[in-house]
N, C-alpha and C. Protein backbone atom coordinates (compact mmCIF):
# COMPACT_ATOMS: atom_id res chain seq x y z
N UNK A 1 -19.18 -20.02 -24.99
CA UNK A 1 -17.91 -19.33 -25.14
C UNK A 1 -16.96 -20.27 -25.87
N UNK A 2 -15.95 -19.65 -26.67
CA UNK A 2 -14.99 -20.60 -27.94
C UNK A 2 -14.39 -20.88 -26.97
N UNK A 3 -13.11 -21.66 -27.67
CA UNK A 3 -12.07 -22.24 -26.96
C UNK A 3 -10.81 -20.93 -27.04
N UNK A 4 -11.32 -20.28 -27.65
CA UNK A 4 -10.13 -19.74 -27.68
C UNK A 4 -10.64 -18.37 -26.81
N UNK A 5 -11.68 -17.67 -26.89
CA UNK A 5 -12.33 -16.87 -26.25
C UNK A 5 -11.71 -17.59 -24.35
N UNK A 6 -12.13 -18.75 -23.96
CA UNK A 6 -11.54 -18.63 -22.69
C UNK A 6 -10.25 -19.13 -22.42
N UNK A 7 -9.60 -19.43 -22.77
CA UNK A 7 -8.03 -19.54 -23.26
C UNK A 7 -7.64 -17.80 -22.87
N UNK A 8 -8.25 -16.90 -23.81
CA UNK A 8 -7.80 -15.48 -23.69
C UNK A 8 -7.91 -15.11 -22.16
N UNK A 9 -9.24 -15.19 -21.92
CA UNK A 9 -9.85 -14.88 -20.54
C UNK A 9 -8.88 -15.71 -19.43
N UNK A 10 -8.74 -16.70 -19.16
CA UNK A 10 -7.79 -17.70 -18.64
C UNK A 10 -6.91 -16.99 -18.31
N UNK A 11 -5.93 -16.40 -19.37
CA UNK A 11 -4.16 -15.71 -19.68
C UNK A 11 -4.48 -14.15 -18.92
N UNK A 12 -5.96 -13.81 -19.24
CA UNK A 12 -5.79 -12.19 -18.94
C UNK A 12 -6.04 -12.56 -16.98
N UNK A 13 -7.48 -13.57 -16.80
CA UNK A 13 -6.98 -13.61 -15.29
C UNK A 13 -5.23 -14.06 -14.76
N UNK A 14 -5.11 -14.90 -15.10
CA UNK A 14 -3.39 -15.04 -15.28
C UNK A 14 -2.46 -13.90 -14.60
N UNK A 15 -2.42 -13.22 -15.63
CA UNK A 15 -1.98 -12.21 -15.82
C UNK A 15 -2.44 -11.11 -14.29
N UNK A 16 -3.16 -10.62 -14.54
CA UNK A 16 -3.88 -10.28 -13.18
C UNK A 16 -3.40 -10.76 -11.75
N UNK A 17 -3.54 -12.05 -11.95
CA UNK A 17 -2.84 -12.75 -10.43
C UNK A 17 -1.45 -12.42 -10.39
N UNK A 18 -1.01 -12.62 -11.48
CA UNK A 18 1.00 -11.73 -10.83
C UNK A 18 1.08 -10.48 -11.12
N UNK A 19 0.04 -9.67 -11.24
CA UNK A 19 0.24 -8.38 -11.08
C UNK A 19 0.10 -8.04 -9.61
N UNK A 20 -0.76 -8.87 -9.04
CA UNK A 20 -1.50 -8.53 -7.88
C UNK A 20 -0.44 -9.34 -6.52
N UNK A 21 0.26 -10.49 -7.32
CA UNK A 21 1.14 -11.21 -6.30
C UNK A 21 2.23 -10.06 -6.60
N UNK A 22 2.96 -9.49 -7.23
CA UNK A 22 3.97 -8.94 -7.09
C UNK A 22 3.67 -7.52 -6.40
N UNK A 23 2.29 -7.01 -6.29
CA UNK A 23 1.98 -5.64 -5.80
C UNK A 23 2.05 -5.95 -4.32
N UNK A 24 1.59 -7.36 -3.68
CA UNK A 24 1.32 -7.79 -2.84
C UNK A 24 3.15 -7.68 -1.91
N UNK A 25 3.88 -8.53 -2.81
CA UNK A 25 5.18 -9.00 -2.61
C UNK A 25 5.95 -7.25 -1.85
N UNK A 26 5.46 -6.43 -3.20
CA UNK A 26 5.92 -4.83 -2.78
C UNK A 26 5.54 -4.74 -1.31
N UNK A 27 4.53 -5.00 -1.36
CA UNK A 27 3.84 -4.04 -0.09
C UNK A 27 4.82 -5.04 0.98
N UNK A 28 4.65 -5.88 1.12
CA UNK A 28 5.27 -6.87 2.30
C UNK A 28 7.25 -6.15 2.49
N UNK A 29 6.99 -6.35 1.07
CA UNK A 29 8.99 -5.73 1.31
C UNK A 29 9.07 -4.65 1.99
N UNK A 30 7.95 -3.53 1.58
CA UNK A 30 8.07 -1.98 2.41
C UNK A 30 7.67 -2.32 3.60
N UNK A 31 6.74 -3.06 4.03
CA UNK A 31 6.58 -3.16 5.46
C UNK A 31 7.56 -3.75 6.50
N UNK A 32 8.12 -4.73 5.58
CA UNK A 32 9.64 -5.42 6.15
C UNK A 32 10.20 -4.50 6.52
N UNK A 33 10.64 -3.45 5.62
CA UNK A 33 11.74 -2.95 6.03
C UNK A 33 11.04 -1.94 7.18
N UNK A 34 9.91 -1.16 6.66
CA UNK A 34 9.62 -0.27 8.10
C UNK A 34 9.80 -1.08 9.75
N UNK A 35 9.18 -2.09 9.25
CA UNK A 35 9.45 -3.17 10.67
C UNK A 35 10.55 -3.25 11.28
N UNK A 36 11.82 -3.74 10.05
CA UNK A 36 12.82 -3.85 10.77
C UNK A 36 13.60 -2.31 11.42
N UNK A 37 13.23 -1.11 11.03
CA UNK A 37 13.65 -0.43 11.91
C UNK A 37 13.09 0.39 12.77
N UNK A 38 11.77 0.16 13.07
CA UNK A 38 11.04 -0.04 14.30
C UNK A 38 11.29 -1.12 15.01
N UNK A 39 11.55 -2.22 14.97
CA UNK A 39 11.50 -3.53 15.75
C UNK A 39 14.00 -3.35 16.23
N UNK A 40 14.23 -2.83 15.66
CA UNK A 40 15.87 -2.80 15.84
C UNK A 40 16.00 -1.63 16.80
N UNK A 41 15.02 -0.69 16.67
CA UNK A 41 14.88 0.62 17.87
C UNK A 41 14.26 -0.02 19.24
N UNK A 42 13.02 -0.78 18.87
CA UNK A 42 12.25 -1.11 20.14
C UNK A 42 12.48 -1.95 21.24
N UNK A 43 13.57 -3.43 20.21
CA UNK A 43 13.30 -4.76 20.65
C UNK A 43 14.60 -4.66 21.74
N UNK A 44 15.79 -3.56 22.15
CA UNK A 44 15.89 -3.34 23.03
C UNK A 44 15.47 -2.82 24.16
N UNK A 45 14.36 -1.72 23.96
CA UNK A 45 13.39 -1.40 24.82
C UNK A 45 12.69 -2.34 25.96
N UNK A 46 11.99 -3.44 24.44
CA UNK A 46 11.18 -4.36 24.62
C UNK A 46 11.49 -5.69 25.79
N UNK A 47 13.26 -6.03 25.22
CA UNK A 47 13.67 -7.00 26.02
C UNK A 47 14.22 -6.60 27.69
N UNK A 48 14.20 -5.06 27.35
CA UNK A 48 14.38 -3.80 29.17
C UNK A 48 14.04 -4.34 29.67
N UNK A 49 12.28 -4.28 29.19
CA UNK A 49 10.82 -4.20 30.09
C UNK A 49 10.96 -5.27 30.38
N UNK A 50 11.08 -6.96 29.65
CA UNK A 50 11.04 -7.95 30.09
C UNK A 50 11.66 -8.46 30.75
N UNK A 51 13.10 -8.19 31.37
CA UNK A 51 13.62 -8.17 31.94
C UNK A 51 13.59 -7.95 33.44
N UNK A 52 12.95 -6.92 33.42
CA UNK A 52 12.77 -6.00 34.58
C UNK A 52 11.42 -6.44 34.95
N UNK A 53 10.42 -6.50 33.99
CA UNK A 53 9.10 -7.71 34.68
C UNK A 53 9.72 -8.91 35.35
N UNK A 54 10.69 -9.33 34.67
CA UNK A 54 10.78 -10.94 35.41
C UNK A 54 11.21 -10.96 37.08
N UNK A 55 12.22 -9.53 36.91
CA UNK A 55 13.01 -9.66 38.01
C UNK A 55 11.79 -9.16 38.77
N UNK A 56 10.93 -8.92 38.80
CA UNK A 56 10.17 -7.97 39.82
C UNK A 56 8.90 -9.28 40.26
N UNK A 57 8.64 -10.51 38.94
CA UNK A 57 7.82 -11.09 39.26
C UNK A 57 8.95 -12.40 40.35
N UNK A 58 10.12 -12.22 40.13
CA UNK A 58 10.94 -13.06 41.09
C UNK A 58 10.45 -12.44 42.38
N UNK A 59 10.55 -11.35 43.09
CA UNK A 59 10.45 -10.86 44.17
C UNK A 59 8.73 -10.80 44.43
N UNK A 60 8.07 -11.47 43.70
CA UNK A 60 6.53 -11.17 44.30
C UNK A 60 5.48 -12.50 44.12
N UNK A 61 4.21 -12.52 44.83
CA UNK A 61 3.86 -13.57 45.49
C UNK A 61 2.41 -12.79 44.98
N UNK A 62 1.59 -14.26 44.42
CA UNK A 62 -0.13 -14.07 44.00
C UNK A 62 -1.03 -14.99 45.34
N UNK A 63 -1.73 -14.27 45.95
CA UNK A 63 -2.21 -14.92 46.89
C UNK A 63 -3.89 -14.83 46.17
N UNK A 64 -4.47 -16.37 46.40
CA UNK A 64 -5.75 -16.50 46.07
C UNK A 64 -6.50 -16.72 47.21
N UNK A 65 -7.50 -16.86 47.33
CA UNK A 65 -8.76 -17.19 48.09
C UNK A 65 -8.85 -15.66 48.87
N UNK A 66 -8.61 -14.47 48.78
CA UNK A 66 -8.80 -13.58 49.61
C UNK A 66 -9.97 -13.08 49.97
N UNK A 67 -10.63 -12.58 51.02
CA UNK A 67 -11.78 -12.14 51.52
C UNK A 67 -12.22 -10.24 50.09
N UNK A 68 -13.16 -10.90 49.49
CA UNK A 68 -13.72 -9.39 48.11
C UNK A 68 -13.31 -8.23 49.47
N UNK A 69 -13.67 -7.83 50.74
CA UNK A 69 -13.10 -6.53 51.73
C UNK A 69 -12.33 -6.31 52.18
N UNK A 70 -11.06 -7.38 51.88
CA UNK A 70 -9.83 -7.45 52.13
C UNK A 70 -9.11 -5.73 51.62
N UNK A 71 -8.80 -5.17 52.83
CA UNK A 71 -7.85 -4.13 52.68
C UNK A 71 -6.28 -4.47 52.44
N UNK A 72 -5.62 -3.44 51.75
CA UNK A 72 -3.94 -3.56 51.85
C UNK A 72 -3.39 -3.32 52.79
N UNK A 73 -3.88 -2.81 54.05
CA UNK A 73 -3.39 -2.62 55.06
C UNK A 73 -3.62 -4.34 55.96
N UNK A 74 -4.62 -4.98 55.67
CA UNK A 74 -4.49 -6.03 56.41
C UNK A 74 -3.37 -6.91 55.65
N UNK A 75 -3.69 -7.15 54.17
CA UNK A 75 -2.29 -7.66 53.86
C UNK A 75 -0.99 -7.65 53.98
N UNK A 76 -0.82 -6.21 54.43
CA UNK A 76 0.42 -6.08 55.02
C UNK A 76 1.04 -6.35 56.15
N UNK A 77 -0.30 -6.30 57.00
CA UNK A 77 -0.54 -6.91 58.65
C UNK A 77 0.22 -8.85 58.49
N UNK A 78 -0.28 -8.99 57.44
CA UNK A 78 -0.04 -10.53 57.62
C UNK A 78 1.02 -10.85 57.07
N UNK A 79 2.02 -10.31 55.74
CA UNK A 79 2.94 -10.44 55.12
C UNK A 79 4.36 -9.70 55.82
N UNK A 80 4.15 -8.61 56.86
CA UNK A 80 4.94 -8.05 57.23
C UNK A 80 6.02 -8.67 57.87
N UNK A 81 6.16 -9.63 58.37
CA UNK A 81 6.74 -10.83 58.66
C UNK A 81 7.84 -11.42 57.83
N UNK A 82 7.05 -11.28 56.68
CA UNK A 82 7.99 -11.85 55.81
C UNK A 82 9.19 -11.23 55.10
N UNK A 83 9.20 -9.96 55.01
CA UNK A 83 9.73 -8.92 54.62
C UNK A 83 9.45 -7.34 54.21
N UNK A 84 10.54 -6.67 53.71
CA UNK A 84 9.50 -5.23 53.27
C UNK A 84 8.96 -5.60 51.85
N UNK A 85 7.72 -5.02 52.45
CA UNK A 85 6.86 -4.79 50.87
C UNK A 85 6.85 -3.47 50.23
N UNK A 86 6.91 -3.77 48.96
CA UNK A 86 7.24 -2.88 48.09
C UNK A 86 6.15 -2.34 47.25
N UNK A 87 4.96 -3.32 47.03
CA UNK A 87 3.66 -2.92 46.62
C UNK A 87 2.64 -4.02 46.79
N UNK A 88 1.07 -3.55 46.95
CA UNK A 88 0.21 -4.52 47.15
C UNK A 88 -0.67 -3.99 46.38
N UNK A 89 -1.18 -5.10 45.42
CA UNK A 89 -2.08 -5.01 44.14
C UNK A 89 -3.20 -5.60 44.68
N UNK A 90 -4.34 -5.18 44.59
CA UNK A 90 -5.68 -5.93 44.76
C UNK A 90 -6.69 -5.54 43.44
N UNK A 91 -6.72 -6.47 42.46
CA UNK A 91 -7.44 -6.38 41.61
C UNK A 91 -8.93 -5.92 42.14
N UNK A 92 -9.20 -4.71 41.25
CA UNK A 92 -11.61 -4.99 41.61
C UNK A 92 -12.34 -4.76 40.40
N UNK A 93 -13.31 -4.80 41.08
CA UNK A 93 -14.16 -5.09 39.95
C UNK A 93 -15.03 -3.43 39.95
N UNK A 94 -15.41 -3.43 38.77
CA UNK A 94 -16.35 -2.38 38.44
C UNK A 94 -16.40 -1.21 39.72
N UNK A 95 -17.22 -2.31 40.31
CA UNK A 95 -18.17 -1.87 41.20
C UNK A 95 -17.10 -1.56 43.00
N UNK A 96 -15.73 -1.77 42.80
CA UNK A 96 -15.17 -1.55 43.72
C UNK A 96 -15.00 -2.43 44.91
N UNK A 97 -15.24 -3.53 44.29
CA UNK A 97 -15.37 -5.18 45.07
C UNK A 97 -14.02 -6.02 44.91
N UNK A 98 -13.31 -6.43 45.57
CA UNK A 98 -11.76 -7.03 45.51
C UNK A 98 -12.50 -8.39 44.72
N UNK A 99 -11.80 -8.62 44.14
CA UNK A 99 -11.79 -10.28 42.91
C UNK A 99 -11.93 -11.75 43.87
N UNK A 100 -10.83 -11.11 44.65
CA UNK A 100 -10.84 -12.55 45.71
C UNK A 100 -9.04 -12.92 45.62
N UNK A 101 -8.58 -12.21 45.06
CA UNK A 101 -6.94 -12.54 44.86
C UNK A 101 -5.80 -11.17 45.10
N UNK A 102 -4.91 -11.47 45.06
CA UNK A 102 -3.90 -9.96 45.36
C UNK A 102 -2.21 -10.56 44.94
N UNK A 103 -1.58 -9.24 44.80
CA UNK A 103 -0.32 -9.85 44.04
C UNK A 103 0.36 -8.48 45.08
N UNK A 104 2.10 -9.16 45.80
CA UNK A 104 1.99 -8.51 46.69
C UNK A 104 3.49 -8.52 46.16
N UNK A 105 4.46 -7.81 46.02
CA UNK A 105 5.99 -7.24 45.77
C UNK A 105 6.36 -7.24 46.32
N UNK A 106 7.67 -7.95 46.85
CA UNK A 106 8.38 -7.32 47.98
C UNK A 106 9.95 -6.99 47.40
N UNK A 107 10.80 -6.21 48.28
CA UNK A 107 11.82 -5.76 48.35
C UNK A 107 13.11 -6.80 47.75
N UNK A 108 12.94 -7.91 48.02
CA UNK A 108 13.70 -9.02 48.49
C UNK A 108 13.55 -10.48 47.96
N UNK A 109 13.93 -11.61 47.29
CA UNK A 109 13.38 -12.42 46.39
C UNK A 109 13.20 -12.81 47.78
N UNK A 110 14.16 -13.58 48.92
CA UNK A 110 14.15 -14.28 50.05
C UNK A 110 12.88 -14.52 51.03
N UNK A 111 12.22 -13.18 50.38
CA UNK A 111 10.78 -12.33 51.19
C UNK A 111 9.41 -14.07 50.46
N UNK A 112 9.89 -14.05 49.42
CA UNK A 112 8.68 -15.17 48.50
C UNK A 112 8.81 -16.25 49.42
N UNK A 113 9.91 -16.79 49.60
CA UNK A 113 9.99 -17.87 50.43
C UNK A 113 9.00 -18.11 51.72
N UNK A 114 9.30 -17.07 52.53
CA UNK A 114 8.91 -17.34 53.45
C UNK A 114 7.29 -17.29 53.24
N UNK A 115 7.34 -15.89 52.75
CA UNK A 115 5.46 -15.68 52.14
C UNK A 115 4.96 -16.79 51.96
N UNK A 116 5.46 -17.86 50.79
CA UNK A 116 4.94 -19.42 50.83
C UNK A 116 4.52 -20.24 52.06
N UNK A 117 4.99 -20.00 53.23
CA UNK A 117 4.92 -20.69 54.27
C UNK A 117 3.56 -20.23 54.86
N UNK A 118 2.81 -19.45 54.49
CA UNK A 118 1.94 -18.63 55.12
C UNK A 118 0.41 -19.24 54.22
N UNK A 119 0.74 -20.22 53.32
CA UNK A 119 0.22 -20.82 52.41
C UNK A 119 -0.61 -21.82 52.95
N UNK A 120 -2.47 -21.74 53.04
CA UNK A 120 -3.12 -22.27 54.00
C UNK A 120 -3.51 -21.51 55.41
N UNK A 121 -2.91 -20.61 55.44
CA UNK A 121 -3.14 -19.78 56.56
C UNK A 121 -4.91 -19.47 56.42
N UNK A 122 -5.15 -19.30 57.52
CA UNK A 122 -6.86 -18.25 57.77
C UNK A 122 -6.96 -17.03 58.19
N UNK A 123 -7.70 -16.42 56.91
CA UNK A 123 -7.80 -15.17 57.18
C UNK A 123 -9.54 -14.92 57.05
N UNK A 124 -9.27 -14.09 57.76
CA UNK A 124 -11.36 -14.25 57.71
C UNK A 124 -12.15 -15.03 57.29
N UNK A 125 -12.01 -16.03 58.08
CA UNK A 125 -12.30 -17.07 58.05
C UNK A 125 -11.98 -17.93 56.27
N UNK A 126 -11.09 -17.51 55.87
CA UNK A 126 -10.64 -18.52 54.24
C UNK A 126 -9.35 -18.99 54.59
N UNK A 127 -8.98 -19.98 53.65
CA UNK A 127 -7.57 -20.73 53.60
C UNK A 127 -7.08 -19.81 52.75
N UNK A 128 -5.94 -18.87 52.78
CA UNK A 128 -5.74 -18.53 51.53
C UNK A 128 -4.67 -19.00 51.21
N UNK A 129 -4.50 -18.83 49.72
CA UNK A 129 -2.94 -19.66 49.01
C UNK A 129 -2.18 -18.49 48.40
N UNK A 130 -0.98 -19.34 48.87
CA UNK A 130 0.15 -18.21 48.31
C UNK A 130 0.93 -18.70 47.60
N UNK A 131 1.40 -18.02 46.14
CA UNK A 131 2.12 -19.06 45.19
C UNK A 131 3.00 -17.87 44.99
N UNK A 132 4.24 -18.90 44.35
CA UNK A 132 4.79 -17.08 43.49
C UNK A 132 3.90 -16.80 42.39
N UNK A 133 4.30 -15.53 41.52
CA UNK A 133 3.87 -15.30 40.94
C UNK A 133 3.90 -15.41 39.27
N UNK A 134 3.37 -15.89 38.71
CA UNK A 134 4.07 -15.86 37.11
C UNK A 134 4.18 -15.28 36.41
N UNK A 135 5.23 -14.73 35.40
CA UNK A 135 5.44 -14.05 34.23
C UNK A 135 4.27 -14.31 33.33
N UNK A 136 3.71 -13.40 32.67
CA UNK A 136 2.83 -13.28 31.63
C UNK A 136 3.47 -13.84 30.63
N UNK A 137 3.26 -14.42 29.84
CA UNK A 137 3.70 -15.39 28.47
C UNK A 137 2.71 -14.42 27.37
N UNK A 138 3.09 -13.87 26.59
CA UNK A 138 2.23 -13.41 25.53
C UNK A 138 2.60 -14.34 24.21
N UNK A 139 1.86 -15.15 23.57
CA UNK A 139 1.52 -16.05 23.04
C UNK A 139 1.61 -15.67 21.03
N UNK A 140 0.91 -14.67 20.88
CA UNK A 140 1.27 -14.38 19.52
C UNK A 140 1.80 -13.20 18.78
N UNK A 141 2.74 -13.06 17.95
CA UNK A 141 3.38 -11.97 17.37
C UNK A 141 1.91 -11.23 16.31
N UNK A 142 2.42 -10.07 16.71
CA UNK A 142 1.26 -9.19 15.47
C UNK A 142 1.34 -9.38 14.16
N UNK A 143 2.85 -9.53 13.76
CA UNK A 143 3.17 -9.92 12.26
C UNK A 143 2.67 -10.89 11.62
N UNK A 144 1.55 -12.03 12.41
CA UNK A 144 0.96 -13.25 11.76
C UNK A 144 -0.47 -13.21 11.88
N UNK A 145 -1.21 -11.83 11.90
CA UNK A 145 -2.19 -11.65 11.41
C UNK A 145 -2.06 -10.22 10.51
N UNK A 146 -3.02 -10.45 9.88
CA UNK A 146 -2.90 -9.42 8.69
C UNK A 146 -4.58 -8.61 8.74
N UNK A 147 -4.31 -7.26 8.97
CA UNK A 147 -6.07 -6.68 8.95
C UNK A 147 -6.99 -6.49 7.86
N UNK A 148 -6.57 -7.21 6.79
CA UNK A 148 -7.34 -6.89 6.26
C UNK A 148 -7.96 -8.65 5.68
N UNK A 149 -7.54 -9.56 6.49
CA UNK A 149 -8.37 -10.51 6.63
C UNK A 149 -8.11 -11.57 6.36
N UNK A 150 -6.83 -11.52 5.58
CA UNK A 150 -6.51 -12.85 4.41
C UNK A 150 -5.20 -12.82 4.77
N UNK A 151 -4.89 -14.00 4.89
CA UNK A 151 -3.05 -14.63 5.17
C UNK A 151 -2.73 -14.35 3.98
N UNK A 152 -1.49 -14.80 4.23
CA UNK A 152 -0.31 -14.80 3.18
C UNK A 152 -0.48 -15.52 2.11
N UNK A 153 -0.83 -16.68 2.57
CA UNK A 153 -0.97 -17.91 1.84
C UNK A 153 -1.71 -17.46 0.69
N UNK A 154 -2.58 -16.43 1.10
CA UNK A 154 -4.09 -16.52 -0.06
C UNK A 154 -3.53 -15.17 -0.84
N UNK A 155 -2.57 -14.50 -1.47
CA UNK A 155 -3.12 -13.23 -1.78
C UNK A 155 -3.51 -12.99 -3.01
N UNK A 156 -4.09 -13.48 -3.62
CA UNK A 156 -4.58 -13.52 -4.40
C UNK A 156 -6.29 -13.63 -4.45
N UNK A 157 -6.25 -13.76 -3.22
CA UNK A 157 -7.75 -13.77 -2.84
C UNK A 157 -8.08 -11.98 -2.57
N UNK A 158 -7.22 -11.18 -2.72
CA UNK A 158 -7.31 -9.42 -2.71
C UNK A 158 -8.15 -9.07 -3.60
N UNK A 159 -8.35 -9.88 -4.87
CA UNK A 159 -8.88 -9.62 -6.45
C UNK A 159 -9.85 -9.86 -6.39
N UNK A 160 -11.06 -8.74 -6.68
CA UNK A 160 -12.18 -10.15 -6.55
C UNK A 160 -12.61 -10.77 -7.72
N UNK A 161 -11.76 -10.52 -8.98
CA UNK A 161 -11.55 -11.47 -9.95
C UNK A 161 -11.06 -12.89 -9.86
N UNK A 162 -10.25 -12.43 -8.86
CA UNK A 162 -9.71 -14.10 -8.29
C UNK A 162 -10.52 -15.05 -7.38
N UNK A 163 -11.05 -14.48 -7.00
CA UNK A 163 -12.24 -14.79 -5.73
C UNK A 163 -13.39 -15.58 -6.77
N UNK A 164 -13.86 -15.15 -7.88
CA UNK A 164 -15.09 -15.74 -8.48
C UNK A 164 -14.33 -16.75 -9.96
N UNK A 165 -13.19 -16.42 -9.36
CA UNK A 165 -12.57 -17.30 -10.59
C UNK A 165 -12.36 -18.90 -9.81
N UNK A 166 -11.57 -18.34 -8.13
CA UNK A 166 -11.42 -20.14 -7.90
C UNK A 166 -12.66 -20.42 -7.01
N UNK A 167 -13.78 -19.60 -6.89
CA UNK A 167 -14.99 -20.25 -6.11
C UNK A 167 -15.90 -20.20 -6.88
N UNK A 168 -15.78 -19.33 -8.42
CA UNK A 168 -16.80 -20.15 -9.35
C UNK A 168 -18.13 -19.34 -8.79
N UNK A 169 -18.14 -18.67 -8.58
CA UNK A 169 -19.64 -18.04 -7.67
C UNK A 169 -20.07 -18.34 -6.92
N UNK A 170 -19.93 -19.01 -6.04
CA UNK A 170 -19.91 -20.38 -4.82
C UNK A 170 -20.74 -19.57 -4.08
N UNK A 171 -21.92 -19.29 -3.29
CA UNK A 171 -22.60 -18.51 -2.93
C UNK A 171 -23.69 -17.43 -3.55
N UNK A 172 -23.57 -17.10 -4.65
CA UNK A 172 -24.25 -16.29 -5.14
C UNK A 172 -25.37 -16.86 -6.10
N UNK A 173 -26.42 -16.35 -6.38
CA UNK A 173 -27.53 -17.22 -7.08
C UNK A 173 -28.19 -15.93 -7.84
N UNK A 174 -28.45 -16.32 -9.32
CA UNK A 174 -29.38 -14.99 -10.41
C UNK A 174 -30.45 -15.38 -9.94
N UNK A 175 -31.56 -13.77 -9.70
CA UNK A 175 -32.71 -14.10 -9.46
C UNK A 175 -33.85 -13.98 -10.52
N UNK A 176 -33.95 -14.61 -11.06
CA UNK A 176 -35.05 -15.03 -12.22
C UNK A 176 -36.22 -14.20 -12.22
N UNK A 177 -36.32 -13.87 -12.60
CA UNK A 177 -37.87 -12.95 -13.34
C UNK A 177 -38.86 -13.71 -13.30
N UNK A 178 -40.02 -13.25 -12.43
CA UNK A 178 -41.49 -13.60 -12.45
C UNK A 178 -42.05 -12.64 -12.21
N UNK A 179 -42.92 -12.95 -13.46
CA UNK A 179 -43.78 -11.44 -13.76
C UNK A 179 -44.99 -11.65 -12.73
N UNK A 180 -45.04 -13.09 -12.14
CA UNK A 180 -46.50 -13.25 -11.18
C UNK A 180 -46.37 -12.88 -9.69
């Protein structure tokens, strides 16, 4: 190939890549904006709910080591003491088998306190532990993955002109003709 032959080729991929960065750029702006007024409707919603999780995980207590046949009625047998309960969660499994843990609500933050004291107690025959309970932390925003595979960083990797231009064919191999 001349020098000037890929010189041309060079300018026309070129060319190509800011067609494809600015189509790219579009799409991100329209999604911005749909975002921002979905996320300006929701993110009061959003900060409700969290709100109202926290206050509810203030008033409630995760007890571990529990007996898998542990009923809510015995939990309540043993927590009743402490205050009114407002709900008793017992995670199971599939098969209708308690996990071994329970998350128990009460009415009253004052109610956690004491619940703690009950921490080490024996219940059919286990120590069980009583902690408060923690807020769920959700860890990553949706906006920093992208589905169709490729960050931000790369978009130019959308092309697959661009793709065999900066990896050069990096993987792929011609398969040669044998007539034997």
């Amino acid at each position: 190939m001349s020098e000037k032959e890929q010189d041309r080729e060079d300018q026309e991929l070129l060319n190509q890549f800011q067609e494809d960065e600015e189509e790219l750029q579009q799409e991100e702006e329209g999604e911005e904006e749909g975002v921002a007024t979905n996320d300006a409707s929701d993110s009061k919603e959003k900060n409700d709910e969290i709100i109202q999780q926290k206050e509810e995980d203030k008033r409630s207590i995760f007890v571990q080591n529990v007996e898998y046949n542990t009923t809510k009625e015995e939990l309540m047998d043993i927590f009743k003491d402490c205050g009114e309960i407002e709900k008793i969660t017992i995670p199971q499994t599939r098969q209708g088998q308690g996990k071994g843990f329970a998350y128990i609500q009460f009415v009253d933050k004052s109610s956690v306190e004491l619940a703690k004291a009950l921490s080490d107690s024996i219940h059919r025959g286990r120590a069980i532990k009583v902690l408060p309970k923690r807020t769920n932390q959700h860890g990553f925003k949706k906006k920093s993955f992208k589905p169709n595979g490729f960050s931000k960083s790369f978009p130019y990797m959308k092309n697959s002109i661009m793709k065999g231009f900066m990896f050069g064919g990096a993987g792929y191999y011609k398969k040669k003709f044998n007539p034997h």
